[in-house]
PDB file of N, CA and C in Angstrom:
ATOM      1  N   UNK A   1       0.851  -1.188   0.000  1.00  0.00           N
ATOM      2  CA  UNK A   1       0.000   0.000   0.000  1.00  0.00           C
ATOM      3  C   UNK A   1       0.889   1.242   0.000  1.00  0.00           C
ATOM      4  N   UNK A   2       0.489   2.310  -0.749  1.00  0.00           N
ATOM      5  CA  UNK A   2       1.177   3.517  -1.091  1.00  0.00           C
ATOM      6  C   UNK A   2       0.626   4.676  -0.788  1.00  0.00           C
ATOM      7  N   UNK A   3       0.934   6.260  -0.266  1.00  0.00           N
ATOM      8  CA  UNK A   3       0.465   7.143  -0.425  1.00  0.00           C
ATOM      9  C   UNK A   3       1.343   7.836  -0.720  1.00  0.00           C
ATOM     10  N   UNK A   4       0.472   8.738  -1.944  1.00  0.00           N
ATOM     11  CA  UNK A   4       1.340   9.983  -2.385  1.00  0.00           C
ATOM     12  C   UNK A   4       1.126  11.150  -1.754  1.00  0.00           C
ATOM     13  N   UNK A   5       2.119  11.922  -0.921  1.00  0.00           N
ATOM     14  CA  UNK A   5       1.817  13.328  -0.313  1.00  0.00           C
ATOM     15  C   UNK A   5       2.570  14.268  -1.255  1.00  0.00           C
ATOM     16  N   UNK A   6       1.764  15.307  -2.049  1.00  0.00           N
ATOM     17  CA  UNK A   6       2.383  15.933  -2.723  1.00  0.00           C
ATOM     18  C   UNK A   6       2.337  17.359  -1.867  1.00  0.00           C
ATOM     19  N   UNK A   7       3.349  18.095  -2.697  1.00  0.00           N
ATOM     20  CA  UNK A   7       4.025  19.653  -1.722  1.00  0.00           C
ATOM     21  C   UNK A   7       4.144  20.194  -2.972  1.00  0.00           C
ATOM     22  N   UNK A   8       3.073  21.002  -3.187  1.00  0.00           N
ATOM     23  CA  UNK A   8       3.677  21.948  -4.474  1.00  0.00           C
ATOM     24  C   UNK A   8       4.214  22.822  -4.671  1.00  0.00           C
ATOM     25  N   UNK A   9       4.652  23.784  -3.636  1.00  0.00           N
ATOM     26  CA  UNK A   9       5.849  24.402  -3.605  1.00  0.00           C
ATOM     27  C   UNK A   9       6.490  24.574  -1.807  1.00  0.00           C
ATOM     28  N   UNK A  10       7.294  25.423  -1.777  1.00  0.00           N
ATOM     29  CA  UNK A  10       7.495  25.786  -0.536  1.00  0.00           C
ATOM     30  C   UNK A  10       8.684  24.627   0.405  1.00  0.00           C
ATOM     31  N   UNK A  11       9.343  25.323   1.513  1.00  0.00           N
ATOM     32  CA  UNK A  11      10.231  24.355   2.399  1.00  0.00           C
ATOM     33  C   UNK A  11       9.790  23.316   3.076  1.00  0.00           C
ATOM     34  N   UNK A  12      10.116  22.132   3.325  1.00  0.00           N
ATOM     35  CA  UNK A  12       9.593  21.190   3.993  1.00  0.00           C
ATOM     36  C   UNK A  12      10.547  20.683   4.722  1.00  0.00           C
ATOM     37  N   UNK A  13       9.887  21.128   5.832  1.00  0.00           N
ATOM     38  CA  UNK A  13      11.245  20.533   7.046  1.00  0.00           C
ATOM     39  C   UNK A  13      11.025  19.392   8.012  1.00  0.00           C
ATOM     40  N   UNK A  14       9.695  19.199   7.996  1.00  0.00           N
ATOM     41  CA  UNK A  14       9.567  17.234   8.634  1.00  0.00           C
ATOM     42  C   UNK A  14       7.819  17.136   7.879  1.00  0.00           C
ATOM     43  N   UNK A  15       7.749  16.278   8.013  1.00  0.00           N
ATOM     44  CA  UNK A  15       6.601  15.319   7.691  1.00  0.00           C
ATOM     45  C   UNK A  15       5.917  14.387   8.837  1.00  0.00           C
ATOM     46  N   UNK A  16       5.121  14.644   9.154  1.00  0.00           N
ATOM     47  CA  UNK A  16       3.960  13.799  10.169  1.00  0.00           C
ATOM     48  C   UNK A  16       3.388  13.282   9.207  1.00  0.00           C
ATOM     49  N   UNK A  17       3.375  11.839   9.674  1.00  0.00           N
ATOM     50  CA  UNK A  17       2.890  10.698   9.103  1.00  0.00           C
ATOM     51  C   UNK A  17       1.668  10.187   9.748  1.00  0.00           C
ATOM     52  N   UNK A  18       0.574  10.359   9.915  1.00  0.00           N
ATOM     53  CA  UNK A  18      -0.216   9.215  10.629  1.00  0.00           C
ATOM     54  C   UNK A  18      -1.141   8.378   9.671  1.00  0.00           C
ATOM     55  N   UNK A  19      -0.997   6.790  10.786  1.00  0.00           N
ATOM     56  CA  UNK A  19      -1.423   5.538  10.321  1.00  0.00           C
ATOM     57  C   UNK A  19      -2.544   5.185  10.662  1.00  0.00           C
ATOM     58  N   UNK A  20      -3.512   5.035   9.671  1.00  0.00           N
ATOM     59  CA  UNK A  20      -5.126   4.824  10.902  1.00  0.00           C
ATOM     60  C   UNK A  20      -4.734   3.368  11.467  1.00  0.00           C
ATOM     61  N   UNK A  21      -4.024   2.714  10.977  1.00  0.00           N
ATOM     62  CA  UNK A  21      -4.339   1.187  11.419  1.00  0.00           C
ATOM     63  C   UNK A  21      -2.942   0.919  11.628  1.00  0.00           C
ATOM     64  N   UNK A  22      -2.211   1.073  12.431  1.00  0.00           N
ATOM     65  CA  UNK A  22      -0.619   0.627  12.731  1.00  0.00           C
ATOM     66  C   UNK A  22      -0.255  -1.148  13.406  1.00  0.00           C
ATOM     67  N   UNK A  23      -1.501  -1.732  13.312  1.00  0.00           N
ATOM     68  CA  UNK A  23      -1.038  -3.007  13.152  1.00  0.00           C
ATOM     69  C   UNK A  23      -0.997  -3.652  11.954  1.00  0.00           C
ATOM     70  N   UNK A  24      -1.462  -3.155  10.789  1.00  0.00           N
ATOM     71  CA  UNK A  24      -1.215  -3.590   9.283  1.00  0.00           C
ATOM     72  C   UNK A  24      -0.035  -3.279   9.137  1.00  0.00           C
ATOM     73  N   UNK A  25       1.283  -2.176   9.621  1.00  0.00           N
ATOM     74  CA  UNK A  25       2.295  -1.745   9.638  1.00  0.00           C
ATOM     75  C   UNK A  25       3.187  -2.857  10.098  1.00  0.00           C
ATOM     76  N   UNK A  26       2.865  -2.926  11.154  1.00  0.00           N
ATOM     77  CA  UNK A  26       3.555  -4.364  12.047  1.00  0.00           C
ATOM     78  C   UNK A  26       4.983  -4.172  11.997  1.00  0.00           C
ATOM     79  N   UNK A  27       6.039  -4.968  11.435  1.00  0.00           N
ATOM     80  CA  UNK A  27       7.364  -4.798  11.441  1.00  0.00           C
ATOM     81  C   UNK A  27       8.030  -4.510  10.244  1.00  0.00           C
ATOM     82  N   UNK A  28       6.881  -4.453   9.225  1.00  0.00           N
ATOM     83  CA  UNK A  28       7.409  -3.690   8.358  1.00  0.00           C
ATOM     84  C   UNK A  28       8.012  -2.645   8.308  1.00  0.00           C
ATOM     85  N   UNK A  29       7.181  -1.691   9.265  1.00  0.00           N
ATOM     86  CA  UNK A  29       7.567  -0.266   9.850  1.00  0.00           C
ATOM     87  C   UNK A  29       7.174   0.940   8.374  1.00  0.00           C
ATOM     88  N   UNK A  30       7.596   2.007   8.267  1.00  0.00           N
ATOM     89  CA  UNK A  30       6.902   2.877   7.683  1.00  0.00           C
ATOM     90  C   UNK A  30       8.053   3.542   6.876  1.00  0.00           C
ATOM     91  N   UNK A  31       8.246   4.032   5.477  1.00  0.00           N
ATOM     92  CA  UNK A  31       9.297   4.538   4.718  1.00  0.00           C
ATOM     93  C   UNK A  31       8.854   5.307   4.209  1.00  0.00           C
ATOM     94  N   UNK A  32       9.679   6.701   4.403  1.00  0.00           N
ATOM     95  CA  UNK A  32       9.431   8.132   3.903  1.00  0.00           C
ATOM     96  C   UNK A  32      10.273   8.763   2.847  1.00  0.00           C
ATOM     97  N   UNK A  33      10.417   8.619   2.317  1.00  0.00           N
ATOM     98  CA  UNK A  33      11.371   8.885   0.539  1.00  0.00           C
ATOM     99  C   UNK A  33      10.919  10.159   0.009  1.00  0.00           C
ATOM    100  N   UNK A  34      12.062  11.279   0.006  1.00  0.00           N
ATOM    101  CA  UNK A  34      12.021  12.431  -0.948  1.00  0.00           C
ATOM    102  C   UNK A  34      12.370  13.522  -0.339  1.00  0.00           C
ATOM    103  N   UNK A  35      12.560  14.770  -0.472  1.00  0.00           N
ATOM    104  CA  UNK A  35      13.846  15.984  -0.394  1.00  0.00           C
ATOM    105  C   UNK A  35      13.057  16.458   0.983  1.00  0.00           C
ATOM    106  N   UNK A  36      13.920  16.674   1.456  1.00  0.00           N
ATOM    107  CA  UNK A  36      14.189  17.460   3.046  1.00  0.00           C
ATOM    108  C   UNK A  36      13.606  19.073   2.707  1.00  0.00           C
ATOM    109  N   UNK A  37      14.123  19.738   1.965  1.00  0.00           N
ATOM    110  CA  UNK A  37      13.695  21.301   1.541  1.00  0.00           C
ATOM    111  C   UNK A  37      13.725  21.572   0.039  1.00  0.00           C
ATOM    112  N   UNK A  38      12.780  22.854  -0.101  1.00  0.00           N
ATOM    113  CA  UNK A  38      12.480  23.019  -1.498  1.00  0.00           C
ATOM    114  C   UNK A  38      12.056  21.530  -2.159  1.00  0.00           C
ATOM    115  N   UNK A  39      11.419  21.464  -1.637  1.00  0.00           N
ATOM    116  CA  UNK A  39      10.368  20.201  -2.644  1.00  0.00           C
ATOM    117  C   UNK A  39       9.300  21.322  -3.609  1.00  0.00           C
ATOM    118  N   UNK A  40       9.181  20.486  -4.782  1.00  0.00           N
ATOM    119  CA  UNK A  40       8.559  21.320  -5.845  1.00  0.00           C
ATOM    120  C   UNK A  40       7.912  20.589  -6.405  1.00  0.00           C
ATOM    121  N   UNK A  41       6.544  21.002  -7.153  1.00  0.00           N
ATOM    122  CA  UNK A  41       5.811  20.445  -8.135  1.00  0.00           C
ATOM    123  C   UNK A  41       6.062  18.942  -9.102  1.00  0.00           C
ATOM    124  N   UNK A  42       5.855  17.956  -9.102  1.00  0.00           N
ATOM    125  CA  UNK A  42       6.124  17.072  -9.673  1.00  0.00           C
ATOM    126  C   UNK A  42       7.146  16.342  -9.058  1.00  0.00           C
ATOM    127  N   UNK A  43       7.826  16.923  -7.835  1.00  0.00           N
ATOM    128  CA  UNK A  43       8.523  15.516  -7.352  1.00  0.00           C
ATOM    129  C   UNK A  43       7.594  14.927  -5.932  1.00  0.00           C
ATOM    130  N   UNK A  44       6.969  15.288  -5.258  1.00  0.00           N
ATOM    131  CA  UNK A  44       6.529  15.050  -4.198  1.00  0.00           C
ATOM    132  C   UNK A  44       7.068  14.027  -3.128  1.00  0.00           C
ATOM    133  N   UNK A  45       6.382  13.726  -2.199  1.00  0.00           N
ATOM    134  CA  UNK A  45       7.253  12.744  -1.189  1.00  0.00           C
ATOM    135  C   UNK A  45       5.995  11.413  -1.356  1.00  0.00           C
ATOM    136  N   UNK A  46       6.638  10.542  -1.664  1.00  0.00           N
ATOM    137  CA  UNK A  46       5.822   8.839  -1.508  1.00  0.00           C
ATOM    138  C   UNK A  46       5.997   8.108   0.189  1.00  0.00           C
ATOM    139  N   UNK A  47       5.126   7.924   0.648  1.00  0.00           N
ATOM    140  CA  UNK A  47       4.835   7.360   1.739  1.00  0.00           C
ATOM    141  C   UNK A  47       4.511   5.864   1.640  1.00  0.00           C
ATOM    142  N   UNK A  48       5.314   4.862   2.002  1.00  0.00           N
ATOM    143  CA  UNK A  48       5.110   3.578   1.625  1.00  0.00           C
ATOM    144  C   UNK A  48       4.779   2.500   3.069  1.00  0.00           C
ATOM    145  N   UNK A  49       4.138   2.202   3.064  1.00  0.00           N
ATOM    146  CA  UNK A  49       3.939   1.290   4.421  1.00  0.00           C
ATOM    147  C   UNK A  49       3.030  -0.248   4.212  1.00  0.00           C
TER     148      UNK A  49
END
């Protein structure tokens, strides 16, 4: 399962993640992929869990 959080412009300095169901997570655990600051249009951050 995937979510896309897109940021269309502007600094991004952390990301809050919440899970409605964090035992489907289990030990998989949760992976946050994509730029720390200046995130822009068309790259966004993918949330994978």
């Amino acid at each position: 399962m995937a979510e896309q959080v897109k940021i269309l412009s502007g600094q991004v300095d952390y990301l809050t993640v919440q899970v409605a169901d964090l035992e489907k997570v289990g030990a998989h655990g949760l992976q946050v992929t994509g730029w720390r600051s200046q995130v822009s249009g068309g790259h966004g951050l993918q949330v994978t869990y």
